[in-house]
N, C-alpha and C. Protein backbone atom coordinates (compact mmCIF):
# COMPACT_ATOMS: atom_id res chain seq x y z
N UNK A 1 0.85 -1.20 0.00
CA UNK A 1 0.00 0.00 0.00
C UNK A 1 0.88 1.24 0.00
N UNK A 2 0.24 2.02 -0.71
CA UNK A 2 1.26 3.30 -0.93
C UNK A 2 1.03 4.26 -0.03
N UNK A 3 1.64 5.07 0.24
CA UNK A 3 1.67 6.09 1.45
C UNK A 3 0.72 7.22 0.64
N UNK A 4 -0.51 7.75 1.19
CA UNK A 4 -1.28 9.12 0.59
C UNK A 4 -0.95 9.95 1.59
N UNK A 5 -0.65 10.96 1.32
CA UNK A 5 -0.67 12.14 2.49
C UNK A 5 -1.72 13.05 1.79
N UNK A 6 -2.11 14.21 3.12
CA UNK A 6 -2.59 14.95 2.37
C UNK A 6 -2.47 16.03 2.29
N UNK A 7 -2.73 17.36 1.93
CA UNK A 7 -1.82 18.77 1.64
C UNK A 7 -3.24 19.90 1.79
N UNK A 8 -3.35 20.96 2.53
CA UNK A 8 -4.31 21.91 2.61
C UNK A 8 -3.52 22.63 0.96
N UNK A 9 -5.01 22.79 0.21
CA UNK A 9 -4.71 24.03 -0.80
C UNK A 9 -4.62 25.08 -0.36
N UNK A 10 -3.75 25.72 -1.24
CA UNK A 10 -3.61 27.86 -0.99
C UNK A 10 -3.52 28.09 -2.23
N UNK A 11 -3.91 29.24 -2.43
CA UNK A 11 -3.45 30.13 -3.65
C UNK A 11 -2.69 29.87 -4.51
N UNK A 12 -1.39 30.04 -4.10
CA UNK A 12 -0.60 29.10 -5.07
C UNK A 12 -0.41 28.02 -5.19
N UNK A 13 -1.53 27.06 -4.86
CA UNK A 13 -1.04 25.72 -6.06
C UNK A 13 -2.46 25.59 -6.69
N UNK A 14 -3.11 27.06 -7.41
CA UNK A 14 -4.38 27.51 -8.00
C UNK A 14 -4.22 26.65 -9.37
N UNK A 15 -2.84 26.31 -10.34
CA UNK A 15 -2.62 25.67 -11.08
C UNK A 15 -2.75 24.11 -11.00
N UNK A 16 -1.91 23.87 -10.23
CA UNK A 16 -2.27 22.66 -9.80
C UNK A 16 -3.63 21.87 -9.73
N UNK A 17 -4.34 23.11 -9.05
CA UNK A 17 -6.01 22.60 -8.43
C UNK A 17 -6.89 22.14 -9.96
N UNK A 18 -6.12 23.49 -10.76
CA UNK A 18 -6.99 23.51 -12.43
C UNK A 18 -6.83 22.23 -13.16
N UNK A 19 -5.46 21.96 -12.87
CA UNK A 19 -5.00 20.57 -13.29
C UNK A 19 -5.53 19.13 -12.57
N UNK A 20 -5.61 19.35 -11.98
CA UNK A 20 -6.03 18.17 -11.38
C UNK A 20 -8.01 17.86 -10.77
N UNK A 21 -8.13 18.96 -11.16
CA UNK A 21 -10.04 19.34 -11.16
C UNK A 21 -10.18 19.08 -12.50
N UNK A 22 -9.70 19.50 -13.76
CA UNK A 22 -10.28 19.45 -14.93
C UNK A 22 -9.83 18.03 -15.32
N UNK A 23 -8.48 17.18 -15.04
CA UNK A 23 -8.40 15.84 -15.60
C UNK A 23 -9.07 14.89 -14.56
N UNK A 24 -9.41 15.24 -13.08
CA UNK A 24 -10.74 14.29 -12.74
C UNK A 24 -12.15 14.20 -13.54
N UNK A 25 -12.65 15.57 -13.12
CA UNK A 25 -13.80 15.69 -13.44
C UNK A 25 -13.85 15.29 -15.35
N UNK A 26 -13.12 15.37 -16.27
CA UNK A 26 -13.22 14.99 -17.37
C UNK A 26 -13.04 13.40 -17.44
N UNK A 27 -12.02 12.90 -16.49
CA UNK A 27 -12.26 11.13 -16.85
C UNK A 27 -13.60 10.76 -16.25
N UNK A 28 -13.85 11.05 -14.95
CA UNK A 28 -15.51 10.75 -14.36
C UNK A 28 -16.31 10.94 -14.89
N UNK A 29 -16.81 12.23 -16.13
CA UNK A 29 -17.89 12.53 -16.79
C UNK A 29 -18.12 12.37 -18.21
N UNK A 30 -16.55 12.07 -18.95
CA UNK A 30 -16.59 12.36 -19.98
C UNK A 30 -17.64 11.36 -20.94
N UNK A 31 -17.60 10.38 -20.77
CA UNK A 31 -18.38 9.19 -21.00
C UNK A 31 -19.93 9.39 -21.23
N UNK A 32 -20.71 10.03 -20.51
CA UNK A 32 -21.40 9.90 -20.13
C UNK A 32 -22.23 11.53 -20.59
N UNK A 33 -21.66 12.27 -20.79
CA UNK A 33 -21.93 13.30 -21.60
C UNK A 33 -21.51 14.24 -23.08
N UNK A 34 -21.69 15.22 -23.64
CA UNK A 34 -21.34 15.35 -24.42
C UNK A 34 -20.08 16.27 -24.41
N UNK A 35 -19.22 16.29 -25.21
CA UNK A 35 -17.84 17.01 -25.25
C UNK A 35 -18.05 18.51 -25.33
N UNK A 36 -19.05 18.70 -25.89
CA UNK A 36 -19.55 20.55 -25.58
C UNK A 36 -19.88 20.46 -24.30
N UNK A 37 -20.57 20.30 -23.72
CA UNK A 37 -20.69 20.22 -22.32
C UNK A 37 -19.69 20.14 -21.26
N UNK A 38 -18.82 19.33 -21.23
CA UNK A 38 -17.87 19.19 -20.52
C UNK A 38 -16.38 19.50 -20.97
N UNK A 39 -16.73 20.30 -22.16
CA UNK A 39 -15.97 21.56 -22.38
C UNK A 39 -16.47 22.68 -21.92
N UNK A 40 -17.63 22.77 -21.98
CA UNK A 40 -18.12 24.50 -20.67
C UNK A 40 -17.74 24.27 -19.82
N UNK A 41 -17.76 23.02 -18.89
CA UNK A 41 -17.91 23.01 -17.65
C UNK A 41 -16.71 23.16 -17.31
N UNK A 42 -15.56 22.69 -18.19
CA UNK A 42 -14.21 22.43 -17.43
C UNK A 42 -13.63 23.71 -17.94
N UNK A 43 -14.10 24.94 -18.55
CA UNK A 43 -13.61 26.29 -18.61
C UNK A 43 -14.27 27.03 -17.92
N UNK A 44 -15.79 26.86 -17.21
CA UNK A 44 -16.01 27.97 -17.02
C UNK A 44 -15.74 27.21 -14.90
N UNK A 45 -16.29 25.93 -14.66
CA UNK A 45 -15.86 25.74 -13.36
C UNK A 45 -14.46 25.20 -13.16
N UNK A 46 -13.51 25.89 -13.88
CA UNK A 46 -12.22 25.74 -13.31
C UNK A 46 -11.39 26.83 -14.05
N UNK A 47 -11.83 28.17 -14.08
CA UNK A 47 -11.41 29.13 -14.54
C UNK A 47 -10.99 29.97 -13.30
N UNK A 48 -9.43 30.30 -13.39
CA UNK A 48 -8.73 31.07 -12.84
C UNK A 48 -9.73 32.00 -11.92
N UNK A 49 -10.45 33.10 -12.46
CA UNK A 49 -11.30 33.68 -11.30
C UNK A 49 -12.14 32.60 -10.67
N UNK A 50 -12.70 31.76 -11.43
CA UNK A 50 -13.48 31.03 -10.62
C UNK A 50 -12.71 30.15 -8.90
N UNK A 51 -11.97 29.52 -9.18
CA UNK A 51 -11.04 28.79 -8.65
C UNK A 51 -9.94 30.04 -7.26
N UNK A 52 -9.92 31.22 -7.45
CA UNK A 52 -9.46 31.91 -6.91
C UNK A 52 -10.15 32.47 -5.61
N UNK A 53 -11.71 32.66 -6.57
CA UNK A 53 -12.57 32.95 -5.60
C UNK A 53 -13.14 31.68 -4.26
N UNK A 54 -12.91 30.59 -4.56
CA UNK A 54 -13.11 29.45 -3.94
C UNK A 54 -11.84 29.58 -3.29
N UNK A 55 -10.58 29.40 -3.56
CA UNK A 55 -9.89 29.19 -2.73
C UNK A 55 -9.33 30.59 -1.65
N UNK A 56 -9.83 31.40 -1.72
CA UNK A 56 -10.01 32.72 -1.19
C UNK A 56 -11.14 32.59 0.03
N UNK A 57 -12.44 31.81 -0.07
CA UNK A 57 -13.17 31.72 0.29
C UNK A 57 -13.05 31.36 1.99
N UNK A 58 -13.05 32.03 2.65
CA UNK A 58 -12.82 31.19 4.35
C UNK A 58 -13.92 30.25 4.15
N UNK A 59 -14.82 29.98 4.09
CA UNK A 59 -15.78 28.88 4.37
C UNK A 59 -15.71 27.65 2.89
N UNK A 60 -14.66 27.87 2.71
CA UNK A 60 -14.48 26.92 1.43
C UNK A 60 -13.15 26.19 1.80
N UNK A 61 -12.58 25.11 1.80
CA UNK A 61 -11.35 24.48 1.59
C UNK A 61 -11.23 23.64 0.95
N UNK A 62 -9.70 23.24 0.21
CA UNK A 62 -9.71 22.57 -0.71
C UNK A 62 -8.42 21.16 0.00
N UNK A 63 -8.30 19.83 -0.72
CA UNK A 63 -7.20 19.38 -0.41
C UNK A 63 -6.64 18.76 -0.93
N UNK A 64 -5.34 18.73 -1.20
CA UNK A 64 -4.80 17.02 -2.17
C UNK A 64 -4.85 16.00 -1.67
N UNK A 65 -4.57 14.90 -2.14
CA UNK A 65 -4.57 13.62 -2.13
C UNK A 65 -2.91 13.82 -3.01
N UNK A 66 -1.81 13.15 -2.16
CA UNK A 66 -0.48 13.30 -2.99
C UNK A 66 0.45 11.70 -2.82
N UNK A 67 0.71 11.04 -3.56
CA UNK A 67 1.26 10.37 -3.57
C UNK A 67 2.30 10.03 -4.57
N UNK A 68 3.87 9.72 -3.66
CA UNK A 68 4.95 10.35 -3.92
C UNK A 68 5.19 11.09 -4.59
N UNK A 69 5.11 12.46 -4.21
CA UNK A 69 4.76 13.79 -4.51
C UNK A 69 4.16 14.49 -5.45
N UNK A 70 2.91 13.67 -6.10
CA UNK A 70 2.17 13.96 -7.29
C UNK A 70 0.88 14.13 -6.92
N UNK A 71 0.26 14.64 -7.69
CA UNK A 71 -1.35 14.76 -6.91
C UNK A 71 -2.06 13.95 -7.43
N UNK A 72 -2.88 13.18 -6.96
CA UNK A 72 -3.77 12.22 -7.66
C UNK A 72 -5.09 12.57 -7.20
N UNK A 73 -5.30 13.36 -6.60
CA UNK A 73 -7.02 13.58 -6.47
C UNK A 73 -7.10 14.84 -5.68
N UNK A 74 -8.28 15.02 -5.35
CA UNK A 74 -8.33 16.73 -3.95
C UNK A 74 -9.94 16.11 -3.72
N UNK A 75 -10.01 17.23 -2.70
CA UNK A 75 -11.48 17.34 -1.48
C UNK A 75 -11.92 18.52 -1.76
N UNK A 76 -13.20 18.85 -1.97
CA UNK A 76 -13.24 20.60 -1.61
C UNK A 76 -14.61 20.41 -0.45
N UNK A 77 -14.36 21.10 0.22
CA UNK A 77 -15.57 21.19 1.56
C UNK A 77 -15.71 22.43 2.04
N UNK A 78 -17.15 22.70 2.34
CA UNK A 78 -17.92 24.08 2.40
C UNK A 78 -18.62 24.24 3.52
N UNK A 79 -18.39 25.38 4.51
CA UNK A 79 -19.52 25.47 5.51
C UNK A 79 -20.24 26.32 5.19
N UNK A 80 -21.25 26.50 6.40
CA UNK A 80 -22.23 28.12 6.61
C UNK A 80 -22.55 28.37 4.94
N UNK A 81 -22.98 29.10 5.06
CA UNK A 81 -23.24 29.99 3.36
C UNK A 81 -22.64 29.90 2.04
N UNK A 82 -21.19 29.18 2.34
CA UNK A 82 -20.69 28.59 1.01
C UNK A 82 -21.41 27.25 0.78
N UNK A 83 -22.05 26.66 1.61
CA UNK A 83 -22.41 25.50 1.10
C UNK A 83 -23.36 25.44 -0.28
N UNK A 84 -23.52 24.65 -1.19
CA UNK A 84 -24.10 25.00 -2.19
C UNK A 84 -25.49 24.93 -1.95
N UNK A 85 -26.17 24.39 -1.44
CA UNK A 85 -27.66 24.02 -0.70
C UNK A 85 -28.28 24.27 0.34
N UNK A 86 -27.69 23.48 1.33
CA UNK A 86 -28.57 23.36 2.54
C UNK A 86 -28.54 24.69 3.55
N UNK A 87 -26.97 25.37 3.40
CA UNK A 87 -26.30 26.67 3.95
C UNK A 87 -26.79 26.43 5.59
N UNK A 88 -26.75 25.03 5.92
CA UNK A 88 -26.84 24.94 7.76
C UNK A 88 -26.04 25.15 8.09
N UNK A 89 -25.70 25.94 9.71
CA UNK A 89 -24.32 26.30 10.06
C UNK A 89 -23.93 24.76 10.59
N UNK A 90 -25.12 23.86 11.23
CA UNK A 90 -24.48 22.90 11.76
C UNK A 90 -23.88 21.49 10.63
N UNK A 91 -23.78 22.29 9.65
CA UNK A 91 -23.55 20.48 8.33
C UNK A 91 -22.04 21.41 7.94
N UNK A 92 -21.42 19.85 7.11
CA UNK A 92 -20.76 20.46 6.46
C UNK A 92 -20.80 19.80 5.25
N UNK A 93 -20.76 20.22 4.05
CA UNK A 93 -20.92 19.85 2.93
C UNK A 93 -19.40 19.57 2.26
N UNK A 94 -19.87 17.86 1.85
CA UNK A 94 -18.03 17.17 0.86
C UNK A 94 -18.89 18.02 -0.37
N UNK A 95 -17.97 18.82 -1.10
CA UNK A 95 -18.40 19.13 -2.67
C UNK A 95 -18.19 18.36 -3.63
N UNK A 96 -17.20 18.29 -3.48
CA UNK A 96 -15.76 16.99 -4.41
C UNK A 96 -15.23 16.36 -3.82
N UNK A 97 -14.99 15.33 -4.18
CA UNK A 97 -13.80 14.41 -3.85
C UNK A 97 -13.67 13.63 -5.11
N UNK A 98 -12.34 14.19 -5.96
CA UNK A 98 -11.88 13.41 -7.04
C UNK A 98 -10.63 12.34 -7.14
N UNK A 99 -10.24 11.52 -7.37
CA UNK A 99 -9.12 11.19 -7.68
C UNK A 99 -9.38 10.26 -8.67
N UNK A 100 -7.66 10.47 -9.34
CA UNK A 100 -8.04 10.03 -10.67
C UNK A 100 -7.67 9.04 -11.08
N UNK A 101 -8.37 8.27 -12.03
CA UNK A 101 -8.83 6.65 -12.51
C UNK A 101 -7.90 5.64 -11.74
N UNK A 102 -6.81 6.19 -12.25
CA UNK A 102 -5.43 5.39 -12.20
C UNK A 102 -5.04 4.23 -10.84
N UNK A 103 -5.83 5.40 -9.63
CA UNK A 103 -5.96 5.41 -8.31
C UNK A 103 -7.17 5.01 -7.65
N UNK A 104 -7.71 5.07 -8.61
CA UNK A 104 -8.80 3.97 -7.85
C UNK A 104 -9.16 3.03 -6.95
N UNK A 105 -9.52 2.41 -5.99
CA UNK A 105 -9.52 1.43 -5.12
C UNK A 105 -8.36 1.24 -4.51
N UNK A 106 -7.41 2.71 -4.26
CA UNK A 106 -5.91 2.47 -3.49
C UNK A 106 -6.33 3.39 -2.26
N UNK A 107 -7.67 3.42 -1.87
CA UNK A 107 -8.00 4.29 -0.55
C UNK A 107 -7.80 5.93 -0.56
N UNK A 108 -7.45 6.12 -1.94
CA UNK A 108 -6.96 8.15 -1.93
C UNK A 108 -8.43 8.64 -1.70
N UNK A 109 -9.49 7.91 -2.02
CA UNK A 109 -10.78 8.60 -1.81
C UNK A 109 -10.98 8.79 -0.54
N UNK A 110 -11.18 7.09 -0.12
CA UNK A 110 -11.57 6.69 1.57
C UNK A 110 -10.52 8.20 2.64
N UNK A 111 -9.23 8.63 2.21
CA UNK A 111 -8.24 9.38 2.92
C UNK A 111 -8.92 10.18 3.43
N UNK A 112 -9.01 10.77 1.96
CA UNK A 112 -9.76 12.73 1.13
C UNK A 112 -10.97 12.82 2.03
N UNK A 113 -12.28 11.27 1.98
CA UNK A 113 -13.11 11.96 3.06
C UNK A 113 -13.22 11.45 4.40
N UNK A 114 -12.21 10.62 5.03
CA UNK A 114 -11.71 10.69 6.26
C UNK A 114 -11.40 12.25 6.82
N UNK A 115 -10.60 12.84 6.01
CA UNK A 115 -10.09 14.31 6.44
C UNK A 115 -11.23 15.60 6.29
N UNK A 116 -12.39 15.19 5.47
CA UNK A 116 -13.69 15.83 5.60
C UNK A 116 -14.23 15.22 6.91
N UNK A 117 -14.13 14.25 7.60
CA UNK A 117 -15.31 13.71 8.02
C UNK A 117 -14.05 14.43 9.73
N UNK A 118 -13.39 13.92 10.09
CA UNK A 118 -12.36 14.82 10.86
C UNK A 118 -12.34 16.66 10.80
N UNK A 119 -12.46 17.00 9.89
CA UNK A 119 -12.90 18.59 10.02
C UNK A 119 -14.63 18.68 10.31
N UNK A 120 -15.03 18.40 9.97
CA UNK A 120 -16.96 18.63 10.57
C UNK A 120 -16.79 18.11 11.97
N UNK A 121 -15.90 16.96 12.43
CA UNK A 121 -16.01 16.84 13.79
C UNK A 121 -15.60 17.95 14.67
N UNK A 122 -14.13 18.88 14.20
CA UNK A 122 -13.21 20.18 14.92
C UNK A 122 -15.12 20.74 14.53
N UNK A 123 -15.46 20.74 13.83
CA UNK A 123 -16.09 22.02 13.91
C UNK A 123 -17.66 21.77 14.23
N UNK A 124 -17.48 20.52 15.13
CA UNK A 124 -19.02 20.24 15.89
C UNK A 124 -20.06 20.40 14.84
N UNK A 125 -19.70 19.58 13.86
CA UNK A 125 -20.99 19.78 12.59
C UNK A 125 -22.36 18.48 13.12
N UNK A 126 -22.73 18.49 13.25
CA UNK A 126 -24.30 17.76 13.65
C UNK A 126 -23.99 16.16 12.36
N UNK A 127 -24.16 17.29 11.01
CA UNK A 127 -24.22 16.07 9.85
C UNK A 127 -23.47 16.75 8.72
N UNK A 128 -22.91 15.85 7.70
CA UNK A 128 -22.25 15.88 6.27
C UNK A 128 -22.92 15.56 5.72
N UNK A 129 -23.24 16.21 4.81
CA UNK A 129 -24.20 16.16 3.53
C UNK A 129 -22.98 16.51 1.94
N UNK A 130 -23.84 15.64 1.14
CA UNK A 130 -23.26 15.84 -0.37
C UNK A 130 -24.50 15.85 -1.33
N UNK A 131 -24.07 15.83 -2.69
CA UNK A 131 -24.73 15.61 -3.71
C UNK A 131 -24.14 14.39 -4.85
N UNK A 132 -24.76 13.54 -5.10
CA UNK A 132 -23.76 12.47 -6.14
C UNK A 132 -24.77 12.57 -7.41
N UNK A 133 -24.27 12.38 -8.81
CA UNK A 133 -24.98 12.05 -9.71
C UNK A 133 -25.14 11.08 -9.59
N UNK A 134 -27.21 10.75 -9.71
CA UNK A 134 -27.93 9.65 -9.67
C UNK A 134 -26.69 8.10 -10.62
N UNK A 135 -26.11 8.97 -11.87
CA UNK A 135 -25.57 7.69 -12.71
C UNK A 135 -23.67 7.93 -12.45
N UNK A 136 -23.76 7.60 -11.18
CA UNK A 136 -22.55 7.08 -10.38
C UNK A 136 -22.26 6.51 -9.84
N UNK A 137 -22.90 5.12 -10.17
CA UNK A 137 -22.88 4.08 -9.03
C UNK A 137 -21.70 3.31 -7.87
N UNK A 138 -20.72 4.41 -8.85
CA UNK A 138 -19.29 3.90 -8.05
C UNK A 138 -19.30 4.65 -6.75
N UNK A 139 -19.46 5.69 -6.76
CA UNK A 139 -19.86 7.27 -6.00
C UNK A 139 -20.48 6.75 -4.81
N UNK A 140 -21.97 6.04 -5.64
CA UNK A 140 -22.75 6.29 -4.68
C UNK A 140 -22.69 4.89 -3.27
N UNK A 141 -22.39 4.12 -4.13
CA UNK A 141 -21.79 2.62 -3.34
C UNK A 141 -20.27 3.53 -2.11
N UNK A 142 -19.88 4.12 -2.45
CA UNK A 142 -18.85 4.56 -1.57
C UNK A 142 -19.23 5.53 -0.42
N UNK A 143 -20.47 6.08 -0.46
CA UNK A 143 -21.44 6.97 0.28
C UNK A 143 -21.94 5.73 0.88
N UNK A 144 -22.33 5.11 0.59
CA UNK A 144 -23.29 4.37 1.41
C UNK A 144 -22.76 3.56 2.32
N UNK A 145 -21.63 2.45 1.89
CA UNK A 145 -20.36 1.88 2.46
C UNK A 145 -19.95 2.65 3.63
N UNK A 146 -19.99 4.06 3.69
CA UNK A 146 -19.33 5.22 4.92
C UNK A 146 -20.72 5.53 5.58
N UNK A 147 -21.77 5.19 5.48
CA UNK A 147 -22.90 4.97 6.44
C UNK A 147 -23.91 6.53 5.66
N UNK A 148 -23.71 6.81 4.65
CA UNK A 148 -24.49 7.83 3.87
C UNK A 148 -25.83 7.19 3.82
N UNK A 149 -27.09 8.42 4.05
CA UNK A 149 -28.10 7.91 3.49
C UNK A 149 -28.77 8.84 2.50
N UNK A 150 -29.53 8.55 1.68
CA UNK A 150 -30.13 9.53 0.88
C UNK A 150 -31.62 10.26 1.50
N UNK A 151 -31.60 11.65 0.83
CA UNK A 151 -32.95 12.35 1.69
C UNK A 151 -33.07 12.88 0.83
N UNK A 152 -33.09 13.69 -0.99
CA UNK A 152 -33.10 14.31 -1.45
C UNK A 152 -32.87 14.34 -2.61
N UNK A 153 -33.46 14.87 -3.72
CA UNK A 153 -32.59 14.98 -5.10
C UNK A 153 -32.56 16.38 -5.86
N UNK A 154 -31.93 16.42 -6.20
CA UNK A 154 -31.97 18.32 -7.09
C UNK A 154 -31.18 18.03 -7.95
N UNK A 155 -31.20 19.21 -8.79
CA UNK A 155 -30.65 18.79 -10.33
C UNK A 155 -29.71 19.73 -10.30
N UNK A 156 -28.59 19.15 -11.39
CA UNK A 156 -27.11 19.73 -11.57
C UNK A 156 -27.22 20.19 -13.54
N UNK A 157 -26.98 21.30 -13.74
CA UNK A 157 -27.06 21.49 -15.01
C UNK A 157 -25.48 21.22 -15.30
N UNK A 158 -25.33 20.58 -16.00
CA UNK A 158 -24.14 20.24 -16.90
C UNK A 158 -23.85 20.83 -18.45
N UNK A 159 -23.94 21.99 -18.66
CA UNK A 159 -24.09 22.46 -20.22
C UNK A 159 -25.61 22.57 -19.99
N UNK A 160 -26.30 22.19 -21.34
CA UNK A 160 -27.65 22.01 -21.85
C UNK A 160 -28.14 20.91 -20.69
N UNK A 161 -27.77 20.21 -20.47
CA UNK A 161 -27.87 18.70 -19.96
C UNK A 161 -28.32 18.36 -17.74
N UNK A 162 -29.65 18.82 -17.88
CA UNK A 162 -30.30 18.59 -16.88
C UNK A 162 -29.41 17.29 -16.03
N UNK A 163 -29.08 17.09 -15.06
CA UNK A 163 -28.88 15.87 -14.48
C UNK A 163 -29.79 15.89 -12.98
N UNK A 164 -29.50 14.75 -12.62
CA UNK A 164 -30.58 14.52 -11.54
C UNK A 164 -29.17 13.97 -10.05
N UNK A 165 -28.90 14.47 -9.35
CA UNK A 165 -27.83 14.55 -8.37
C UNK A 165 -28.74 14.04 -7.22
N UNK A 166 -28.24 12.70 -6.61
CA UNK A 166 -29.09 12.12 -5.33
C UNK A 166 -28.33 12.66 -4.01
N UNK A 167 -28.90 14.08 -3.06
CA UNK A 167 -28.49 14.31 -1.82
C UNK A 167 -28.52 13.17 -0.64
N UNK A 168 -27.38 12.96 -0.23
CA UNK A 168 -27.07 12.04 0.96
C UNK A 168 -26.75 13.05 2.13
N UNK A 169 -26.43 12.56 3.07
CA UNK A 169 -26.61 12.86 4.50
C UNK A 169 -25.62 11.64 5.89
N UNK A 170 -24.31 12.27 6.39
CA UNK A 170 -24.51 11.13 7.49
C UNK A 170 -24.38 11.65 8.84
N UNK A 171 -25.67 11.72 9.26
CA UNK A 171 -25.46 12.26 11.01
C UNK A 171 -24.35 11.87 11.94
N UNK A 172 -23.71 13.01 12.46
CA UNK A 172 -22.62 12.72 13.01
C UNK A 172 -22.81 12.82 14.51
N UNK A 173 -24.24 13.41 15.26
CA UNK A 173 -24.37 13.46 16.61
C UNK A 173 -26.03 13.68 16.66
């Protein structure tokens, strides 16, 4: 088993983040949607202001997943009012957790939201809540496995392309 550590994002490794957000999120989605689409998505949600303003954000953090000294995935997690939904002070919302293909089933995920599920505890969060696309069954088997349950669904526009995102939930007190 390989050693993952993990690394708080800052500002400057804003490149990095672009790099390693746009070649997750393009192997996870690409399949499954169309190449205009996930060409908007990967310019306009991983565009320099965009990405600046997030990592600027106090109620936003981001994290790597690094193994021997390369990045293979990140976390991004949101409290209070950055959260994209629920905006409870007592939740904290996983946004992302990517890592990529290669790394799969080597625990960089299980790490990424160990270290989410350890920050909502510092910060006396009640429950963690996410959003998964309904057609992620890898996703969603890994939510559930960590004691996730579902309460919710709302939709994620992807380009043109309505999707249907199943909200989970795991009470922490």
């Amino acid at each position: 088993m390989e050693n993952i550590t993990i690394q708080k994002v800052t500002i400057k490794d804003l490149e990095k983040l672009q790099k390693i957000g746009r070649a997750t999120f393009s192997e996870t989605f690409s399949s499954g949607n169309t190449e205009k689409n996930i060409e908007k998505y990967l310019t306009e949600g991983f565009s320099n202001e965009k990405l600046t303003n997030e990592l600027n954000n106090e109620n936003s953090e981001f994290y790597f997943a690094l193994s021997k000294n390369s990045i293979i995935g990140y976390l991004k997690i949101n409290f209070g009012a950055s959260q994209t939904e629920l905006k409870d002070e007592k939740a904290l919302e996983i946004e992302r957790i990517y890592v990529l293909k290669e790394f799969h089933g080597r625990k960089a995920g299980q790490i990424l939201y160990e270290k989410a599920i350890e920050i909502a505890q510092q910060k006396n969060s009640h429950y963690v809540w996410l959003g998964v696309w309904e057609e992620n069954p890898r996703a969603i088997r890994f939510y559930k496995k960590n004691g996730f349950i579902a309460f919710d669904k709302h939709i994620f526009k992807l380009g043109d392309d309505e999707q249907t995102d199943i909200m989970m939930k795991l009470k922490l007190r």
